[in-house]
C-alpha atoms as a PDB file:
ATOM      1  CA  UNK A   1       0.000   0.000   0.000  1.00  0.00           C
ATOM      2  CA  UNK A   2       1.177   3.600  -1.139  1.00  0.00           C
ATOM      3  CA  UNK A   3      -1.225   5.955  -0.304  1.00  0.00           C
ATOM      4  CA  UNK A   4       1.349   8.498   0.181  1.00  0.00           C
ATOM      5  CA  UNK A   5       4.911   9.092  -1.159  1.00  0.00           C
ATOM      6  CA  UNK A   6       7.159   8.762   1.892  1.00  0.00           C
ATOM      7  CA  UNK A   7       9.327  11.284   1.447  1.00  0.00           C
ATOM      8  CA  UNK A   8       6.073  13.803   2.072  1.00  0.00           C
ATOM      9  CA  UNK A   9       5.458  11.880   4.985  1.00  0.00           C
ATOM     10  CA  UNK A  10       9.058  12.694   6.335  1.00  0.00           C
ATOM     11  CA  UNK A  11       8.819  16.726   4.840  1.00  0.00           C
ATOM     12  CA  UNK A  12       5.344  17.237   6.786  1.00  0.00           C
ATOM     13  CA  UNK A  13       7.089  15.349  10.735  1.00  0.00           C
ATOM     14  CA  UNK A  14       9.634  17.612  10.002  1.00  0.00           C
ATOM     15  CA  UNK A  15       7.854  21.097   8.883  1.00  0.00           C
ATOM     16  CA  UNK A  16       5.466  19.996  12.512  1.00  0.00           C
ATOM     17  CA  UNK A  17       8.707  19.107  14.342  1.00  0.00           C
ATOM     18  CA  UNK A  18       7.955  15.538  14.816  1.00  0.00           C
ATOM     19  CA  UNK A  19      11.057  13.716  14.900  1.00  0.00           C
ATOM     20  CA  UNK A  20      11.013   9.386  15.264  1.00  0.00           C
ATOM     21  CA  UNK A  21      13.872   7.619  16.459  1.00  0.00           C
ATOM     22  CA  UNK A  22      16.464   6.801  13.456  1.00  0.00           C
ATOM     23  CA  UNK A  23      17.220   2.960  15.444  1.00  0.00           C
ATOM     24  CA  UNK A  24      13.632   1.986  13.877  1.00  0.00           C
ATOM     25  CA  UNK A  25      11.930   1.112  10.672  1.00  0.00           C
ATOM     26  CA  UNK A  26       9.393   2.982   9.648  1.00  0.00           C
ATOM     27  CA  UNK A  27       7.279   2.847   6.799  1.00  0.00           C
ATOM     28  CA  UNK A  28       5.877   6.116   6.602  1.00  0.00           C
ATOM     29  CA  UNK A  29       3.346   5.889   4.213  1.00  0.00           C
ATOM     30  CA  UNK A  30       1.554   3.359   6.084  1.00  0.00           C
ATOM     31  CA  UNK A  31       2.338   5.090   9.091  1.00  0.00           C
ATOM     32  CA  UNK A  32       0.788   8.026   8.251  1.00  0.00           C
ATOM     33  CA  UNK A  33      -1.656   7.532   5.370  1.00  0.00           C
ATOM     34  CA  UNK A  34      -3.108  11.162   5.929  1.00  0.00           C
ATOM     35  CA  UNK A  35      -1.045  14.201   5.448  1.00  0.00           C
ATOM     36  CA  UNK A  36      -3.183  16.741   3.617  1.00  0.00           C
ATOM     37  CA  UNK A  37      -6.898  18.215   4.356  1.00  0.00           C
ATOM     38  CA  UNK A  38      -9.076  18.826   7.187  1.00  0.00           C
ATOM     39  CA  UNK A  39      -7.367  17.923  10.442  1.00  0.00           C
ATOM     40  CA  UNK A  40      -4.439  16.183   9.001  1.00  0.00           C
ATOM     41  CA  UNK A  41      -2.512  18.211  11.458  1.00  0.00           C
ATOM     42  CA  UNK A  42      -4.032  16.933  14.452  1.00  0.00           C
ATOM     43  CA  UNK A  43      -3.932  13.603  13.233  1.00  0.00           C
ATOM     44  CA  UNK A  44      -0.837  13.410  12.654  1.00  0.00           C
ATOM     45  CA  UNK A  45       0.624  14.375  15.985  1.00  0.00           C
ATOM     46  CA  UNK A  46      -2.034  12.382  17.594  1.00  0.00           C
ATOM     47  CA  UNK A  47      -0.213   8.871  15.918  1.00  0.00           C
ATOM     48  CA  UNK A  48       3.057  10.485  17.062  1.00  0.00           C
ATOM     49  CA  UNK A  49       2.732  10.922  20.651  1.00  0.00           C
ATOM     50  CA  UNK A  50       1.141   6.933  20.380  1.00  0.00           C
ATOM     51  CA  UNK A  51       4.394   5.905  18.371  1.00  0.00           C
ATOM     52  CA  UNK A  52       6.521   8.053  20.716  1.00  0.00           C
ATOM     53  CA  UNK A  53       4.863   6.356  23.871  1.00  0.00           C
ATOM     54  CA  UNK A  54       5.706   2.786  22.558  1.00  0.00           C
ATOM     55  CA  UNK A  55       8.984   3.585  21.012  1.00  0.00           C
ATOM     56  CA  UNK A  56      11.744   2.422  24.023  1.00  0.00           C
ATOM     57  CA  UNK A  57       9.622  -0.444  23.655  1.00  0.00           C
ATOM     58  CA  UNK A  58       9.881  -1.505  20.049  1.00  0.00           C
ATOM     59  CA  UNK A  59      13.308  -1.068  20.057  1.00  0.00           C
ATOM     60  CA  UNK A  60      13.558  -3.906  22.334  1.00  0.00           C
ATOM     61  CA  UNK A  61      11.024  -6.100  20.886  1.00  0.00           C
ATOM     62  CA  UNK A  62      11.669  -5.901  17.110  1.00  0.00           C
ATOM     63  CA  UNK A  63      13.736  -8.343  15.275  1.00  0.00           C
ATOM     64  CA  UNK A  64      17.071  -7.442  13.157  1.00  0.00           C
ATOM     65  CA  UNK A  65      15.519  -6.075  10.327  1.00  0.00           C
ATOM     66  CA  UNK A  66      12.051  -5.900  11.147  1.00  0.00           C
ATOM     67  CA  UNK A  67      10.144  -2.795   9.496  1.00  0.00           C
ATOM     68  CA  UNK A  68       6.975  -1.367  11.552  1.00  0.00           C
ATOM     69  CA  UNK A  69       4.099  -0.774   8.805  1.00  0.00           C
ATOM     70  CA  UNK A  70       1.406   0.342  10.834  1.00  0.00           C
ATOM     71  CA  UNK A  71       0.238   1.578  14.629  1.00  0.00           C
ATOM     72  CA  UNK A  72      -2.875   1.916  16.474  1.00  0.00           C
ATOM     73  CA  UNK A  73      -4.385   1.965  19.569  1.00  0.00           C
ATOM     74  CA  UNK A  74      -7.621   0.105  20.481  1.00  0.00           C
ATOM     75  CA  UNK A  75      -9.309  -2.349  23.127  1.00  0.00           C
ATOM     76  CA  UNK A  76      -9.674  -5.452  22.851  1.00  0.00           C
ATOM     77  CA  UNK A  77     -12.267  -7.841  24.469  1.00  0.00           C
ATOM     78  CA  UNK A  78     -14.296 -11.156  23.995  1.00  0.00           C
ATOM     79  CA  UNK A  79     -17.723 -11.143  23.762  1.00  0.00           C
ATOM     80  CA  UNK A  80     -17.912 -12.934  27.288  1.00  0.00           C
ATOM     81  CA  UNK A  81     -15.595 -10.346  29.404  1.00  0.00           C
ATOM     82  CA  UNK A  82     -18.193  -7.476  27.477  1.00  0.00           C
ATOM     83  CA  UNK A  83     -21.574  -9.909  28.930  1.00  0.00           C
ATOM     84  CA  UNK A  84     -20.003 -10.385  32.297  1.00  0.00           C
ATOM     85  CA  UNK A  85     -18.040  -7.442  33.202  1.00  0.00           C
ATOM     86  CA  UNK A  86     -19.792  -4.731  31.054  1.00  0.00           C
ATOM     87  CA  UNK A  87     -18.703  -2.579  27.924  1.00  0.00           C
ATOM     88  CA  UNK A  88     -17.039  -0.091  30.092  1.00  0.00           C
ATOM     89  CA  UNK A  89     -14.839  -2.070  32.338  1.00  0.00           C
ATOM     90  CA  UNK A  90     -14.105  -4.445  29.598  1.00  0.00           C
ATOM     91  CA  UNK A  91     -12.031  -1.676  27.583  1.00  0.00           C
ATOM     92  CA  UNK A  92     -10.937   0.108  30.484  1.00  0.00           C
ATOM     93  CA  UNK A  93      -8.640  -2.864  31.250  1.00  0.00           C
ATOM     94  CA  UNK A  94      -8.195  -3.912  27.260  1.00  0.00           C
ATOM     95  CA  UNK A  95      -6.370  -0.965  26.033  1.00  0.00           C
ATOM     96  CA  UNK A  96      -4.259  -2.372  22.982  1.00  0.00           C
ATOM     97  CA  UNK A  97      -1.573  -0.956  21.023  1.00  0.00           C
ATOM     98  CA  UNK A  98      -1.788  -3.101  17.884  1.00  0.00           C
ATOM     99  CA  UNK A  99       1.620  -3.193  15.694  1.00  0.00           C
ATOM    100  CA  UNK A 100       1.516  -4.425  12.390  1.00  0.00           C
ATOM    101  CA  UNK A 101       5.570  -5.403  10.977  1.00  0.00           C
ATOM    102  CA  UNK A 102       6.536  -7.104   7.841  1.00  0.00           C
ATOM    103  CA  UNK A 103       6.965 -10.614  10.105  1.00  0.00           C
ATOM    104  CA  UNK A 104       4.224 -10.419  12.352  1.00  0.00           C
ATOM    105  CA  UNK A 105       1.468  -8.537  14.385  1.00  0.00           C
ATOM    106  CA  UNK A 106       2.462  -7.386  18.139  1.00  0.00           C
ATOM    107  CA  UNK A 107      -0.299  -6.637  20.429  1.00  0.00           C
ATOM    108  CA  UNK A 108       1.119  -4.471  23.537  1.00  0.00           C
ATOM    109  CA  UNK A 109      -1.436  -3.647  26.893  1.00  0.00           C
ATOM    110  CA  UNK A 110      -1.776  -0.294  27.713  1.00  0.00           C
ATOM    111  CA  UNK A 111      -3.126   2.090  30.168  1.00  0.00           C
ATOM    112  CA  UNK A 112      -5.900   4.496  28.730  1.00  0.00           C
ATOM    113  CA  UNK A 113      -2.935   6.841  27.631  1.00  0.00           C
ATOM    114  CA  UNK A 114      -1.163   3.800  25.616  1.00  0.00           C
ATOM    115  CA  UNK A 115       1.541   3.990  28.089  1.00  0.00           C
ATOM    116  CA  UNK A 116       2.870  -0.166  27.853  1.00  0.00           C
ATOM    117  CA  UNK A 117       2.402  -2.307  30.581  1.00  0.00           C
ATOM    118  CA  UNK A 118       4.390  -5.599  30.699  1.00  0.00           C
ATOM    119  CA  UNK A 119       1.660  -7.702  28.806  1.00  0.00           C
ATOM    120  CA  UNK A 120       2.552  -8.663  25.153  1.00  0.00           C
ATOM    121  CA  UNK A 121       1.834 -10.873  22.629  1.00  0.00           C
ATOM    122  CA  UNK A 122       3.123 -11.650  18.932  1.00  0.00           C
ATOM    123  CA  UNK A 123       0.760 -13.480  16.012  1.00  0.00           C
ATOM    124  CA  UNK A 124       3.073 -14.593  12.820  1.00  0.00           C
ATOM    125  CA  UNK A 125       0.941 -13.734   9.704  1.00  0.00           C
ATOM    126  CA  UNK A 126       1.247 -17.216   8.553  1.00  0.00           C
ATOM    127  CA  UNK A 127      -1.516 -18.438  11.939  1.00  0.00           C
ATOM    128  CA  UNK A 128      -4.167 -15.539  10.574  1.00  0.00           C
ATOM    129  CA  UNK A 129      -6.464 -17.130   8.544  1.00  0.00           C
ATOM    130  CA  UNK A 130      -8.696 -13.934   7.782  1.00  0.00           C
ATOM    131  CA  UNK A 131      -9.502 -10.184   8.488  1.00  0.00           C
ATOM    132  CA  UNK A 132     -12.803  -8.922   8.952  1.00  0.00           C
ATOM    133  CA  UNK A 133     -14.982  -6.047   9.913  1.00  0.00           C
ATOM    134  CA  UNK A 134     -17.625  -6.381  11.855  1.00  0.00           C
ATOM    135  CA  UNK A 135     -21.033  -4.605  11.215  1.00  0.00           C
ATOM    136  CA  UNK A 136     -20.171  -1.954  13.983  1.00  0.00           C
ATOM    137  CA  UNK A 137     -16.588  -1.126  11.921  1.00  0.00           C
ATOM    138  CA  UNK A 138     -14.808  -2.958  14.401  1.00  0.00           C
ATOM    139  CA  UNK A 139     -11.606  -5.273  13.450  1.00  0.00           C
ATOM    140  CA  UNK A 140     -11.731  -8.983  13.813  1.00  0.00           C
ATOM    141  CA  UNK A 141      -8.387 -11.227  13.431  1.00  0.00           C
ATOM    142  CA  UNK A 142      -9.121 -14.743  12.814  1.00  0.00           C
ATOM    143  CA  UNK A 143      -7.075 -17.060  14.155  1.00  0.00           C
ATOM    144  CA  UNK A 144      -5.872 -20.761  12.918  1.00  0.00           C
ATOM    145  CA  UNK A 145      -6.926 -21.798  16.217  1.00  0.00           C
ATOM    146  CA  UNK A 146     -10.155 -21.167  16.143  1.00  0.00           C
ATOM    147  CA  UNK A 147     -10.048 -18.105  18.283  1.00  0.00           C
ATOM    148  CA  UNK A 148     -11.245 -14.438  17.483  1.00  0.00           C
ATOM    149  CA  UNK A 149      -9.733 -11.453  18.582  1.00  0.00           C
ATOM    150  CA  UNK A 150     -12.068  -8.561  18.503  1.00  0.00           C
ATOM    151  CA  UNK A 151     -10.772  -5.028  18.465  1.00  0.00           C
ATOM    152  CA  UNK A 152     -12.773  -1.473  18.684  1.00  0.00           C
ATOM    153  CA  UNK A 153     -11.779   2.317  18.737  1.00  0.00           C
ATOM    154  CA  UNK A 154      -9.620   2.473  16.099  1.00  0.00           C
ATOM    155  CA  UNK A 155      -9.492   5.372  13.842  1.00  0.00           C
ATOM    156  CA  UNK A 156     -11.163   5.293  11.228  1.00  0.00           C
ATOM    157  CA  UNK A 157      -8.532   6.256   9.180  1.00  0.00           C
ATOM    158  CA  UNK A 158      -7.111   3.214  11.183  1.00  0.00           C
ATOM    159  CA  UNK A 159      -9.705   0.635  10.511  1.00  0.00           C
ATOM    160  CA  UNK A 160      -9.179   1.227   6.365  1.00  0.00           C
ATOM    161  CA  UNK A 161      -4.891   1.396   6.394  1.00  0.00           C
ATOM    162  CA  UNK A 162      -4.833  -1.820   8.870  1.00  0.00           C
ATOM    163  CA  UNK A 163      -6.361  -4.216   6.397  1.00  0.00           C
ATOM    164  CA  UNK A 164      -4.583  -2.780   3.488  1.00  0.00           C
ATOM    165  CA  UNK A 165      -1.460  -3.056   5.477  1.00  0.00           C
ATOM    166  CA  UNK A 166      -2.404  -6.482   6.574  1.00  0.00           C
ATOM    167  CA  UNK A 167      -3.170  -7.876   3.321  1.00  0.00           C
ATOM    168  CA  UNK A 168       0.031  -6.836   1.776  1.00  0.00           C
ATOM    169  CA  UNK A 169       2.082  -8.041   4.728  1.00  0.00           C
ATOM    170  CA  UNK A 170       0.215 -11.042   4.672  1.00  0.00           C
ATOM    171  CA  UNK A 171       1.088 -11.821   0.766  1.00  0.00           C
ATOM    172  CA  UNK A 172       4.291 -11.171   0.876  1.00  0.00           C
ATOM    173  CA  UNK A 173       4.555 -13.849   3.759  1.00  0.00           C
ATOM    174  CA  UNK A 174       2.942 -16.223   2.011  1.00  0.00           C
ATOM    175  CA  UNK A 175       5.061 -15.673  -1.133  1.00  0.00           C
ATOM    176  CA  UNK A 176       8.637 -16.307   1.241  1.00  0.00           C
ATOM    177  CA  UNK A 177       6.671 -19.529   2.424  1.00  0.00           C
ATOM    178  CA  UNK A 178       7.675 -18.217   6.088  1.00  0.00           C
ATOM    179  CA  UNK A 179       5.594 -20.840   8.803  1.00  0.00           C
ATOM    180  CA  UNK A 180       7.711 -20.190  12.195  1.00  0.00           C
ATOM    181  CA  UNK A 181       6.548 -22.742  14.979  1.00  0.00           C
ATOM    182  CA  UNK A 182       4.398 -22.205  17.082  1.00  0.00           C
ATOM    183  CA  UNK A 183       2.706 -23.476  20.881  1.00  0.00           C
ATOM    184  CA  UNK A 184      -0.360 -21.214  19.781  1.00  0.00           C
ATOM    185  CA  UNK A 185      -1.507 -18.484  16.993  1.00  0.00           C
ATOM    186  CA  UNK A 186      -1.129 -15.850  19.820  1.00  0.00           C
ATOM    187  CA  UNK A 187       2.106 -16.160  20.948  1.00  0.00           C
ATOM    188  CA  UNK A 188       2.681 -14.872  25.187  1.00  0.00           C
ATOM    189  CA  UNK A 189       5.575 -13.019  25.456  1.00  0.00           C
ATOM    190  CA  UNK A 190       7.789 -12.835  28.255  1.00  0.00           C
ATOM    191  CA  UNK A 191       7.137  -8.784  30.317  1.00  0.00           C
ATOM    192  CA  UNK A 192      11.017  -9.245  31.015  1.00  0.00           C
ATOM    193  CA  UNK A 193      12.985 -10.250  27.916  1.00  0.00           C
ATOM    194  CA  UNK A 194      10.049 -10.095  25.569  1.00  0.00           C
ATOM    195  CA  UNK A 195      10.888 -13.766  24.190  1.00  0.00           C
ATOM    196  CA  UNK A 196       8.110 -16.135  23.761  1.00  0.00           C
ATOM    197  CA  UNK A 197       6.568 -18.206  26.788  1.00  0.00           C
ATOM    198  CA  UNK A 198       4.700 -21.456  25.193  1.00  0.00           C
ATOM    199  CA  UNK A 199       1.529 -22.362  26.142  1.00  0.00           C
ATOM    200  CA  UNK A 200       0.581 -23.481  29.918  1.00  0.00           C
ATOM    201  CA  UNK A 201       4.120 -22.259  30.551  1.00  0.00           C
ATOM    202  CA  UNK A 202       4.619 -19.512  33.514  1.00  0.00           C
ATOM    203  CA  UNK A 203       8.191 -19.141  33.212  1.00  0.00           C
ATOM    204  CA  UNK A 204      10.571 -17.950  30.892  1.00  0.00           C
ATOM    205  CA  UNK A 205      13.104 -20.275  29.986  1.00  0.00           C
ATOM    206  CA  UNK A 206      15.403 -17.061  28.447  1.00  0.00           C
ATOM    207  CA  UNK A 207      15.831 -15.056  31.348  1.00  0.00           C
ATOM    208  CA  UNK A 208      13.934 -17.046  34.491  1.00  0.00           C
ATOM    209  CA  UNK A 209      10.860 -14.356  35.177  1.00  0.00           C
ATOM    210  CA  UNK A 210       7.942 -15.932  36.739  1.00  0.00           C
ATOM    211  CA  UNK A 211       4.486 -15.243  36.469  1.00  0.00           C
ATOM    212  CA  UNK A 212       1.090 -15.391  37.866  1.00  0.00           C
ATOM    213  CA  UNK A 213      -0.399 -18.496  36.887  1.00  0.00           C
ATOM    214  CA  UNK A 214      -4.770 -17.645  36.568  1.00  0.00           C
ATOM    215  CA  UNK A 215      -5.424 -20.155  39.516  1.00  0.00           C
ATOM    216  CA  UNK A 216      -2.846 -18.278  42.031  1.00  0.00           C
ATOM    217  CA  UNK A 217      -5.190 -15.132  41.030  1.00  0.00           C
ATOM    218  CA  UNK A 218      -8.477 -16.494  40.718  1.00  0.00           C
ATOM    219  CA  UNK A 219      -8.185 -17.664  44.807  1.00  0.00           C
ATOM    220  CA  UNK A 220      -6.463 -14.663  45.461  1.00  0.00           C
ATOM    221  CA  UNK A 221      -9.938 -12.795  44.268  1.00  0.00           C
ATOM    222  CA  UNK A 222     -12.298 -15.995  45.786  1.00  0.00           C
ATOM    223  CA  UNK A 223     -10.558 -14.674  48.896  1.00  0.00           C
ATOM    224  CA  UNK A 224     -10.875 -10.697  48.454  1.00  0.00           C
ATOM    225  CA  UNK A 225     -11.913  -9.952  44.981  1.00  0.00           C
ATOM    226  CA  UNK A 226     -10.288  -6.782  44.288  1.00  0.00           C
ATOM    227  CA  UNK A 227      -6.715  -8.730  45.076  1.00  0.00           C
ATOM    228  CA  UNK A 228      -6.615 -10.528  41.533  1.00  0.00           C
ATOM    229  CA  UNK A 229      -7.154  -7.370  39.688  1.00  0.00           C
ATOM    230  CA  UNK A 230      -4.574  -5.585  41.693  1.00  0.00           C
ATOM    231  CA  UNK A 231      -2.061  -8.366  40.915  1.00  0.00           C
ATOM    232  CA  UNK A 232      -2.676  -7.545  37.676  1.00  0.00           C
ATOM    233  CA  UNK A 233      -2.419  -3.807  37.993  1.00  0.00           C
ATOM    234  CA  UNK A 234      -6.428  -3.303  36.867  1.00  0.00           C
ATOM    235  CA  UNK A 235      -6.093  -0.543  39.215  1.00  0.00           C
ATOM    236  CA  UNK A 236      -9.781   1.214  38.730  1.00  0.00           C
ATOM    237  CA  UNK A 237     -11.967  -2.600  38.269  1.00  0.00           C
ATOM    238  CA  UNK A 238      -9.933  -3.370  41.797  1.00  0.00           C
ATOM    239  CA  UNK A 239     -11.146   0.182  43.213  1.00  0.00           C
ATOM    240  CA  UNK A 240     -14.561  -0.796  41.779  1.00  0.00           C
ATOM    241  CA  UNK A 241     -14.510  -4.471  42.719  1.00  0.00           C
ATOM    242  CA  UNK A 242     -13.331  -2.952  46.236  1.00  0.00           C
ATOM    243  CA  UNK A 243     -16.689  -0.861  46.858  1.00  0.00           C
ATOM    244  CA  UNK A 244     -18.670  -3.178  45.652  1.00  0.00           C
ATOM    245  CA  UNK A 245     -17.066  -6.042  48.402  1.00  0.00           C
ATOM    246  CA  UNK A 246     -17.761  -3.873  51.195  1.00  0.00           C
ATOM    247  CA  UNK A 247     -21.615  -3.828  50.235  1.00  0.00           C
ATOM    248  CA  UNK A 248     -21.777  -7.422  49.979  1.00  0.00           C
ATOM    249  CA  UNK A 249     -19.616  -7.765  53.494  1.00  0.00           C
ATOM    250  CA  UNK A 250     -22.578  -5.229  54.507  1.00  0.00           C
ATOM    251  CA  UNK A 251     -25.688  -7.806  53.232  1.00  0.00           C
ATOM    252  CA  UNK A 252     -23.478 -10.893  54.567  1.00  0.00           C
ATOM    253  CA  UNK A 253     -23.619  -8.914  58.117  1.00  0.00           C
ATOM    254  CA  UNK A 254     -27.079  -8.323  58.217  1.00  0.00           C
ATOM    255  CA  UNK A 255     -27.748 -11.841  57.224  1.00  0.00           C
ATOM    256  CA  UNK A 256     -25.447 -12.784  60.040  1.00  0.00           C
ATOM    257  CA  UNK A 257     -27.089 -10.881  62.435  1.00  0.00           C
ATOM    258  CA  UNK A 258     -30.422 -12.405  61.329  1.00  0.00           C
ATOM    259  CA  UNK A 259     -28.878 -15.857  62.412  1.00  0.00           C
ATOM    260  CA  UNK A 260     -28.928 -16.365  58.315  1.00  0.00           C
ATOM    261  CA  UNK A 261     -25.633 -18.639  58.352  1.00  0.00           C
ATOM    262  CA  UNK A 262     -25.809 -20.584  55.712  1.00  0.00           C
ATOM    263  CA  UNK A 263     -27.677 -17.804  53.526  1.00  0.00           C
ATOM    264  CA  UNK A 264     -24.614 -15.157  53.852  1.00  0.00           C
ATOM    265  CA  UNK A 265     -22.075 -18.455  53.384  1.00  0.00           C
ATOM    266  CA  UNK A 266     -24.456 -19.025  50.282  1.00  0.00           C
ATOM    267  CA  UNK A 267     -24.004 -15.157  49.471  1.00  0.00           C
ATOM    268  CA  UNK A 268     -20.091 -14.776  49.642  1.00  0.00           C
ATOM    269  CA  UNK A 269     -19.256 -18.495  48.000  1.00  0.00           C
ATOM    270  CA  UNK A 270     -21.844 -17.072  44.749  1.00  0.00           C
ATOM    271  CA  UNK A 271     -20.431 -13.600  44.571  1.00  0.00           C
ATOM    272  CA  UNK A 272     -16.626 -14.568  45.098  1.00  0.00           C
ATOM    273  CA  UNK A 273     -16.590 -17.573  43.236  1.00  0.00           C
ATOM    274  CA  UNK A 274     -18.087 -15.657  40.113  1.00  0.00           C
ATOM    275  CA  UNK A 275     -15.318 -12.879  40.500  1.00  0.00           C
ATOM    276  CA  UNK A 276     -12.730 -15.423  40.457  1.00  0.00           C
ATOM    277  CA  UNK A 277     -14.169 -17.263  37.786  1.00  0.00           C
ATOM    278  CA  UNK A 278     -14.103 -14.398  35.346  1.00  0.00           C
ATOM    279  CA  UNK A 279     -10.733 -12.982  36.985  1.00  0.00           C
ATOM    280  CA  UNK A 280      -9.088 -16.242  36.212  1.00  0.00           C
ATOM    281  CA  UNK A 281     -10.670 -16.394  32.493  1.00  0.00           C
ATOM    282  CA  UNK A 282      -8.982 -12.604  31.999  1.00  0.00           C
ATOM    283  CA  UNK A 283      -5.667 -13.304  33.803  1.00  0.00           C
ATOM    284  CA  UNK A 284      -5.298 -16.807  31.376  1.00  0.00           C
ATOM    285  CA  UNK A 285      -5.015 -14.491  28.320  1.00  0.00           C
ATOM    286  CA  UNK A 286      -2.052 -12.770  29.118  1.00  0.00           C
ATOM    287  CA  UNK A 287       1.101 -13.132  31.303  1.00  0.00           C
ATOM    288  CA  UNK A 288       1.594 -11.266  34.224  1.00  0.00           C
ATOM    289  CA  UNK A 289       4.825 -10.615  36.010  1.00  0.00           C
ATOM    290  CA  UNK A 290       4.872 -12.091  39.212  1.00  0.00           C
ATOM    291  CA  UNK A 291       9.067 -12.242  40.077  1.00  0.00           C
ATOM    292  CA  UNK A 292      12.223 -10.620  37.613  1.00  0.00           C
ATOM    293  CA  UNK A 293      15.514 -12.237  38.030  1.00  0.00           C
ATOM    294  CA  UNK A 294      18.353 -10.154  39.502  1.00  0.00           C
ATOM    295  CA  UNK A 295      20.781  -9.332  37.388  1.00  0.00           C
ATOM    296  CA  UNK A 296      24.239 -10.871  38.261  1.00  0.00           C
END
């Protein structure tokens, strides 16, 4: 795709003083599609202050010679954390940087900002099997193993250059015949060393970080609900979570006081056990640091 010539993309950073760092590969054109018209401005230094945000970050994570085509920010949720959990709370914890390279697709958690947490993942193009739009605009990845990753608030600027950019990634793949191995189309990467961490594995054979496997954090919010959220630095569902345990401590004390034993036993296994039931489902998606090696 070649929307734009990139040496106009480089003249207009530079006549709006928007330098990117010379140790990565851009491809400007797909970078920034828009440089002309109504608010191209604004645009334009909106995607910069993402790509600047992410930046120390890709230059740890990229490959030798990998070339970033495309950046975005989003949030990403299943249908079941959106049924359970709510629209609201399920992308204030899902904010997603999505990275589209010429080897692969990197998907990096944010805060609401896109400041990076320490949750990544990496999907070859050779384990997508399609790229759709749903009837709302959104951006659906298609896995080879069977699962769906849905993702809303692009741009819509966005939402047209990512499957362009994605479909001429994706060829040229397929032309080199490139098919790394994998343990799973969505790869876990390690928060530490950024290598991969195969499936049902919790540490990182590379550099020894450990992480939170989603049973240690669905007891730890059985126990005290907002706990497994705060292990996982959901900082505003835990504050939420939090308020909403002392009103059922409140109802389990009246019951209590009513002599209703088994009723507020009944009450606190129910609402506990469905926190950490959907707590555990959220934590199994990504990893989350739990110990870092010293360095010697």
């Amino acid at each position: 795709m070649a929307a734009v010539d990139s040496n106009l993309v480089d003249t207009k950073l530079t006549q709006l003083n928007l330098r990117l760092s010379p140790d990565i590969n851009y491809r400007l054109e797909t970078m920034f599609p828009k440089i002309e018209g109504m608010f191209a401005n604004s645009g334009i230094k909106k995607k910069f202050k993402l790509v600047q945000r992410v930046e120390p970050l890709l230059k740890e994570m990229l490959m030798e010679n990998e070339e970033v085509l495309f950046i975005s920010k989003g949030n990403q949720s299943s249908v079941s954390e959106q049924f359970f959990m709510g629209a609201l709370w399920a992308q204030t914890i899902n904010h997603t940087v999505v990275v589209l390279t010429n080897l692969r697709l990197l998907c990096i958690r944010t805060n609401g900002k896109g400041k990076p947490k320490r949750t990544f993942w990496s999907i070859y193009y050779s384990q997508i099997k399609e790229l759709k739009s749903t009837i709302f605009g959104n951006a659906k990845i298609c896995l080879k193993d069977g699962k769906n990753l849905n993702y809303s608030g692009f741009p819509k600027i966005d939402r047209k250059t990512m499957r362009a950019v994605f479909l001429d990634a994706y060829k040229l793949f397929e032309e080199k015949g490139f098919d790394p191995e994998v343990s799973q189309s969505r790869e876990k990467l390690c928060g530490n060393c950024f290598d991969v961490v195969p499936k049902h594995n919790y540490e990182c054979e590379s550099c020894g970080a450990t992480f939170w496997k989603p049973s240690e954090i669905g007891i730890r919010s059985f126990v005290f609900p907002s706990w497994g959220d705060f292990v996982m630095k959901h900082y505003s569902v835990a504050c939420a979570e939090l308020l909403g345990f002392m009103i059922l401590l409140m109802a389990i004390a009246f019951a209590v006081s009513d002599g209703e034993y088994g009723f507020a036993v009944f009450l606190f296994v129910i609402a506990n056990g469905a926190d950490a039931a959907i707590t555990a489902q959220i934590a199994a998606k990504g990893l989350h640091l739990k110990k870092v090696p010293r360095e010697a």
